[in-house]
Protein backbone atom coordinates (compact mmCIF):
# COMPACT_ATOMS: atom_id res chain seq x y z
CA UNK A 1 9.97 -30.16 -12.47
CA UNK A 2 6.90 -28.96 -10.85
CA UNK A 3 7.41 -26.09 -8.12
CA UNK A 4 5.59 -25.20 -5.24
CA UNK A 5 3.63 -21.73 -5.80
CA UNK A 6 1.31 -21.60 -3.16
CA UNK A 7 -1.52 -21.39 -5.78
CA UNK A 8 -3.67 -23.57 -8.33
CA UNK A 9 -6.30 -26.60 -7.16
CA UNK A 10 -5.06 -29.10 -4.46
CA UNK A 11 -3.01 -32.25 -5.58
CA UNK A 12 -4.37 -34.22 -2.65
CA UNK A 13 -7.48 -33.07 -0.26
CA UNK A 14 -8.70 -34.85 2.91
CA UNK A 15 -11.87 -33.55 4.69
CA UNK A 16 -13.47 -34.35 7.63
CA UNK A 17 -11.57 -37.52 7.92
CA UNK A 18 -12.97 -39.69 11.09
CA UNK A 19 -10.86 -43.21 11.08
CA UNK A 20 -9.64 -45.77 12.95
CA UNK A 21 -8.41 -49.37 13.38
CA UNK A 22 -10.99 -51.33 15.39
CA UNK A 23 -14.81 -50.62 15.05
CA UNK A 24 -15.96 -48.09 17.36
CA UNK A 25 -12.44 -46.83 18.24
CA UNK A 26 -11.26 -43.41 16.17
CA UNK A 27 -8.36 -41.93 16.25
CA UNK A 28 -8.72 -39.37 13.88
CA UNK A 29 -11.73 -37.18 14.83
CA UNK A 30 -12.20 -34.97 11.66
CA UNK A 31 -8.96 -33.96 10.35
CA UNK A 32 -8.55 -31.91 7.18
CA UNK A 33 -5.24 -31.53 5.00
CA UNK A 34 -4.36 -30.66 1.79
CA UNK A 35 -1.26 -30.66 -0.34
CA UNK A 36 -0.76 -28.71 -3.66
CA UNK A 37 1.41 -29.81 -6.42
CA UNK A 38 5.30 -29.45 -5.67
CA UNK A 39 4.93 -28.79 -1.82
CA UNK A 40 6.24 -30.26 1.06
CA UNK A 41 3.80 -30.63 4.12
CA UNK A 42 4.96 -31.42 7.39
CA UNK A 43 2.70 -33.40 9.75
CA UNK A 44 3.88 -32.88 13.79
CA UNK A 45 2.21 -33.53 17.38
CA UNK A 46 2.76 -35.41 20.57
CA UNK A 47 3.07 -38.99 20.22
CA UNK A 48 -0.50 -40.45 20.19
CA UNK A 49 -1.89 -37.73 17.97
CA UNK A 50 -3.24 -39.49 15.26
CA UNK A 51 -0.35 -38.41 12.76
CA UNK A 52 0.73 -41.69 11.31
CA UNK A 53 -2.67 -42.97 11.21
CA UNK A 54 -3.57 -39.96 9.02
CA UNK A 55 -1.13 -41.00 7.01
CA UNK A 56 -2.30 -44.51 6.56
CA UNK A 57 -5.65 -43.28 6.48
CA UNK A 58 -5.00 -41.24 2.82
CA UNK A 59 -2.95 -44.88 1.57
CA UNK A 60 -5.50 -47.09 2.33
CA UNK A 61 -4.27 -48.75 5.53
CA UNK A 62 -6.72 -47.71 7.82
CA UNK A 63 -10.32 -47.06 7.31
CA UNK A 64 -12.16 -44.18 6.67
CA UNK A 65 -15.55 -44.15 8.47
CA UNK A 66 -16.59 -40.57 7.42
CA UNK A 67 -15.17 -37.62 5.37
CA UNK A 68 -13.47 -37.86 2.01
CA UNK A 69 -10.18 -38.09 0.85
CA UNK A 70 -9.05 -36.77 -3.23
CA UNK A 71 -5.99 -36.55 -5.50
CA UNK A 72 -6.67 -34.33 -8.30
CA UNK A 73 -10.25 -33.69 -7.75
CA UNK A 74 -11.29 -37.78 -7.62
CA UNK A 75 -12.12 -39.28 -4.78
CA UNK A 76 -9.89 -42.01 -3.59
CA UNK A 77 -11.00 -42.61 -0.03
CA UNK A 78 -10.64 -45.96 1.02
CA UNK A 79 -8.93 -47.32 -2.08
CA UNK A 80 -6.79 -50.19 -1.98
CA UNK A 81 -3.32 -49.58 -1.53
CA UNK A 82 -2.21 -51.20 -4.88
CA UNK A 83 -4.83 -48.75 -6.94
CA UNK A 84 -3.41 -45.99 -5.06
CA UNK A 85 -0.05 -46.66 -6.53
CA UNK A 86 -1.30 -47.49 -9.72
CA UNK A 87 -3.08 -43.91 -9.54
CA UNK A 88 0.02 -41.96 -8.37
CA UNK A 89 0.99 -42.40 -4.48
CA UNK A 90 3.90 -43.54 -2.82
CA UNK A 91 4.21 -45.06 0.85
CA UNK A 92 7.32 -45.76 2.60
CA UNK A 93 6.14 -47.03 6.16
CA UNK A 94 8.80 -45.92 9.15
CA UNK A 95 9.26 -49.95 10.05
CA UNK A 96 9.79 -53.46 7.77
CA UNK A 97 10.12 -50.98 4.60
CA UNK A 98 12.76 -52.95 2.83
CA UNK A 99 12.67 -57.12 2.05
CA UNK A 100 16.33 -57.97 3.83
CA UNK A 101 16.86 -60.68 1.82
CA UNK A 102 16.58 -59.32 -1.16
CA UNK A 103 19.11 -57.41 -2.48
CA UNK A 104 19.13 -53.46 -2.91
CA UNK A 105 18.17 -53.75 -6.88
CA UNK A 106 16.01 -56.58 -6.42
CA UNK A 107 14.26 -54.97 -3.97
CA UNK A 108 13.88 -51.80 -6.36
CA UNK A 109 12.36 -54.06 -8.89
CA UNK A 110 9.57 -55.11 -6.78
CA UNK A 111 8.63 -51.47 -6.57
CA UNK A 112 8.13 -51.36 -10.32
CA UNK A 113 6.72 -55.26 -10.55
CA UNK A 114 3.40 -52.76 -12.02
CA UNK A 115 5.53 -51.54 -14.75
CA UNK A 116 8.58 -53.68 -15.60
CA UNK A 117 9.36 -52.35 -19.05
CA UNK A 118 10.82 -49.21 -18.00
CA UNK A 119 13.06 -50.96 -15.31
CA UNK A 120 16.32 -50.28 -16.27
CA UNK A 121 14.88 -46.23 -17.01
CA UNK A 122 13.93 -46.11 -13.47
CA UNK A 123 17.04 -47.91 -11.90
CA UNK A 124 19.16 -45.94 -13.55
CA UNK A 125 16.96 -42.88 -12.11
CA UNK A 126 17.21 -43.63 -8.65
CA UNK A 127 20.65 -44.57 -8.82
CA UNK A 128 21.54 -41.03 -9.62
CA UNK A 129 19.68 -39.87 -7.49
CA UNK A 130 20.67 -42.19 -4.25
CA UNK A 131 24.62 -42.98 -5.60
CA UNK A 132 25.18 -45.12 -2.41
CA UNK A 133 22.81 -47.55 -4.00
CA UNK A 134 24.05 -47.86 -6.96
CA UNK A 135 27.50 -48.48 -5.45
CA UNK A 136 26.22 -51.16 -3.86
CA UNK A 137 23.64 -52.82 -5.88
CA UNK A 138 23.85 -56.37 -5.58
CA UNK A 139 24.08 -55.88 -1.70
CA UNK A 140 21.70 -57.45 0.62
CA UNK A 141 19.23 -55.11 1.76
CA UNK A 142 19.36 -57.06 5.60
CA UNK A 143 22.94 -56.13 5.52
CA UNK A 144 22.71 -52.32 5.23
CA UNK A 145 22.40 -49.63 7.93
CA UNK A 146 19.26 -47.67 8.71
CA UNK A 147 20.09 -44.70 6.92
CA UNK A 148 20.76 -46.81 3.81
CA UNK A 149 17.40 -49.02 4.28
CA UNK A 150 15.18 -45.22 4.94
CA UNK A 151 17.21 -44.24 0.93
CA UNK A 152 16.07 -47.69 -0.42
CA UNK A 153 12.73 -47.54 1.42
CA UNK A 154 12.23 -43.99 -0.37
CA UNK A 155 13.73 -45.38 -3.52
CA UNK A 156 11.44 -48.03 -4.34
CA UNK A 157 8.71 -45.93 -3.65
CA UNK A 158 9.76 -43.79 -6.17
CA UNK A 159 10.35 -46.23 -9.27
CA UNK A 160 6.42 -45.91 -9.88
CA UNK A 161 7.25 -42.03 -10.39
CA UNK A 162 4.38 -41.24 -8.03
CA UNK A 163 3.20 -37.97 -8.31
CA UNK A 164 2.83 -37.80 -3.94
CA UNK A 165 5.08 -39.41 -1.41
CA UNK A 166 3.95 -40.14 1.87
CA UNK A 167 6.73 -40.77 4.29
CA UNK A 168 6.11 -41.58 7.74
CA UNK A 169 9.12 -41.04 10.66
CA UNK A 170 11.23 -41.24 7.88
CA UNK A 171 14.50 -39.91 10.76
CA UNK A 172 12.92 -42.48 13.37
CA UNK A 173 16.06 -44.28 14.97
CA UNK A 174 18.60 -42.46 13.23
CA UNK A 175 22.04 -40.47 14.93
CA UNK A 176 21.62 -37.10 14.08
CA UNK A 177 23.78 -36.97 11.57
CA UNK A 178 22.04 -39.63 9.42
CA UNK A 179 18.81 -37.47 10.58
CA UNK A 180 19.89 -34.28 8.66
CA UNK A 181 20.77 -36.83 5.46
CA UNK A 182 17.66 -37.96 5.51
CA UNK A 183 15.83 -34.31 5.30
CA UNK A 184 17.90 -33.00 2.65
CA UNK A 185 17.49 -35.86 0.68
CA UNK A 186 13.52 -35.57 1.18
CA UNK A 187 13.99 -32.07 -0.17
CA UNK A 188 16.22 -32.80 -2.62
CA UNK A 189 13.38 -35.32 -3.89
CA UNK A 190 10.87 -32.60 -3.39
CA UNK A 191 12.61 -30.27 -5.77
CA UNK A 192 11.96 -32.73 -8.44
CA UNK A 193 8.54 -32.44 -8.35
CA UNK A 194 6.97 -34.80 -6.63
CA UNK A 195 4.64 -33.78 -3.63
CA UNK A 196 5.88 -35.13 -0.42
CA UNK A 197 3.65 -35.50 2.94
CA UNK A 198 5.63 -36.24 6.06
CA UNK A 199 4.52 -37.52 9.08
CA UNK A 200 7.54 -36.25 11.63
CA UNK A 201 8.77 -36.62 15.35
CA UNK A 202 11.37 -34.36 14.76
CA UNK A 203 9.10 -31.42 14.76
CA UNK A 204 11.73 -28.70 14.38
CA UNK A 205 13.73 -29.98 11.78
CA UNK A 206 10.09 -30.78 9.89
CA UNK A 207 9.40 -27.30 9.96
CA UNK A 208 12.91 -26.09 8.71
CA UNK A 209 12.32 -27.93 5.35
CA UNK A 210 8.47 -28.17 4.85
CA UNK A 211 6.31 -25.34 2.77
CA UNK A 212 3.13 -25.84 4.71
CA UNK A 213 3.05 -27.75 8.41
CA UNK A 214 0.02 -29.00 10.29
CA UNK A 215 -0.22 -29.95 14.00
CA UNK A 216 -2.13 -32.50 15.27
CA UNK A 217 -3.66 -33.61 18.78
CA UNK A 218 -5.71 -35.93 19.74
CA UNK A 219 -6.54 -36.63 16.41
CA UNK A 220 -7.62 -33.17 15.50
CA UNK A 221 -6.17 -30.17 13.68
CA UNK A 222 -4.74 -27.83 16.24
CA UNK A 223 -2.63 -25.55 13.83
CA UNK A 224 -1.95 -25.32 10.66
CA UNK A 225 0.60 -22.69 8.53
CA UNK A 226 3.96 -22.10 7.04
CA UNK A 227 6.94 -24.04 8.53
CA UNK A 228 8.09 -20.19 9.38
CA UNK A 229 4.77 -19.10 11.26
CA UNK A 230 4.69 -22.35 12.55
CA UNK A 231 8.03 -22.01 14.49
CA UNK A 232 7.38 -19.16 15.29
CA UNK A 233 3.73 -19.31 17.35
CA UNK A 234 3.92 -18.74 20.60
CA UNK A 235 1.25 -21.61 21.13
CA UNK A 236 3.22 -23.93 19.27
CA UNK A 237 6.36 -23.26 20.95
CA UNK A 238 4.79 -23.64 23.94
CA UNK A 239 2.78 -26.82 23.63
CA UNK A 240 5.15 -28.83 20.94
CA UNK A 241 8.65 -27.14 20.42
CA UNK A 242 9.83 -26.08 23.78
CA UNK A 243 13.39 -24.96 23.66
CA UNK A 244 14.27 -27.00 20.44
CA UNK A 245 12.27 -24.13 18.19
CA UNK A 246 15.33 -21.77 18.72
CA UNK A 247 16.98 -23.19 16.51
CA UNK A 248 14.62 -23.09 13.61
CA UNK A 249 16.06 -20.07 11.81
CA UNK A 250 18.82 -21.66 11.87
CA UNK A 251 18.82 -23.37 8.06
């Protein structure tokens, strides 16, 4: 288990990143971010900031026109999303995450189709880890709730023991109640080592869980610092939180 210490080299680095989807257009207009091994970073900002396409920017989905992107010192900007798993990252997008017609271990196999020897290893990993799955195994992905598909979503990215997990809206379209599931159980993954990056609406609850937060707008850092100092900026309550950052000393 590898635990956040605030110290050591970066696990993943992205400078100076200027991206976007169609020639001439960027959304992100030099963003920096960097995650060290065992932390959770939180990534909030009004919709239209640029925060999921950062995150598709360091898989691999959208392409980098300038700055530099690294995990563990080598550069890995604009590598093909297959190479990036192969090298250690995870994805789990926030929409069409799961093949419905597959069923929930079937669907866990095709995130280990790189690997297939250590299938049952890994199954029987993730099913201790997400119980509800294993309960209900030979289930139908299409036929589960979206609570269940965000756990299988997270689980298949996981079966390639990635050493970084990008999740993006990972608590988009939930009921509260499957909301707070969903950030304790991308804790409770943190905690076993693995490096998580999470893009997040939900900007308060983000910043109860994360180690590190950064605030984007307009495709630009705005802030950056702990969860804690986050919540607690005046600026940042003012501009992103509103009323909801009351609550953040809550947890």
């Amino acid at each position: 288990m590898v635990v956040y210490t605030g110290t050591g080299d970066p696990l993943v680095s992205a400078e100076e990143v200027i991206a976007g989807y169609l020639p001439g257009i960027d959304i992100l207009h030099g963003c920096n971010l960097t995650a060290y091994p065992g932390e959770l970073v939180g990534i909030i900002g009004p919709n239209g900031a640029g925060k999921s396409t950062l995150l598709k920017a360091l898989f691999g989905l959208v392409p980098i026109r300038s700055g530099k992107v690294t995990l563990r010192g080598e550069d890995i900007t604009n590598l093909k999303a297959n190479k990036l798993v192969q090298t250690g990252v995870g994805f789990v997008p926030q929409n069409n995450n799961v093949f419905p017609s597959l069923t929930i271990e079937e669907n866990l196999q095709m995130g280990l189709f790189l690997r297939p020897r250590r299938l049952a290893e890994r199954l029987e990993a993730m099913y201790e880890l997400f119980p509800v799955l294993g309960q209900r195994r030979r289930q139908r992905a299409g036929g589960l709730s979206g609570g269940e598909r965000q756990s299988l979503a997270m689980a298949r990215a996981l079966m390639m023991e990635p050493s970084v997990l990008l999740l993006d809206e990972p608590s988009a379209g939930l009921s509260p109640v499957r909301q707070d599931e969903t950030f304790i159980r991308t804790r409770k993954i943190n905690m076993t080592g693995v490096t998580v990056i999470m893009v997040e609406q939900n900007a308060r609850r983000c910043l109860q869980i994360c180690d590190r937060g950064y605030v984007l707008d307009q495709g630009k850092n705005s802030y950056t610092g702990t969860g804690r100092e986050l919540a607690k900026d005046p600026k940042v309550i003012e501009l992103y939180l509103g009323t909801l950052a009351e609550d953040v000393d809550a947890s």
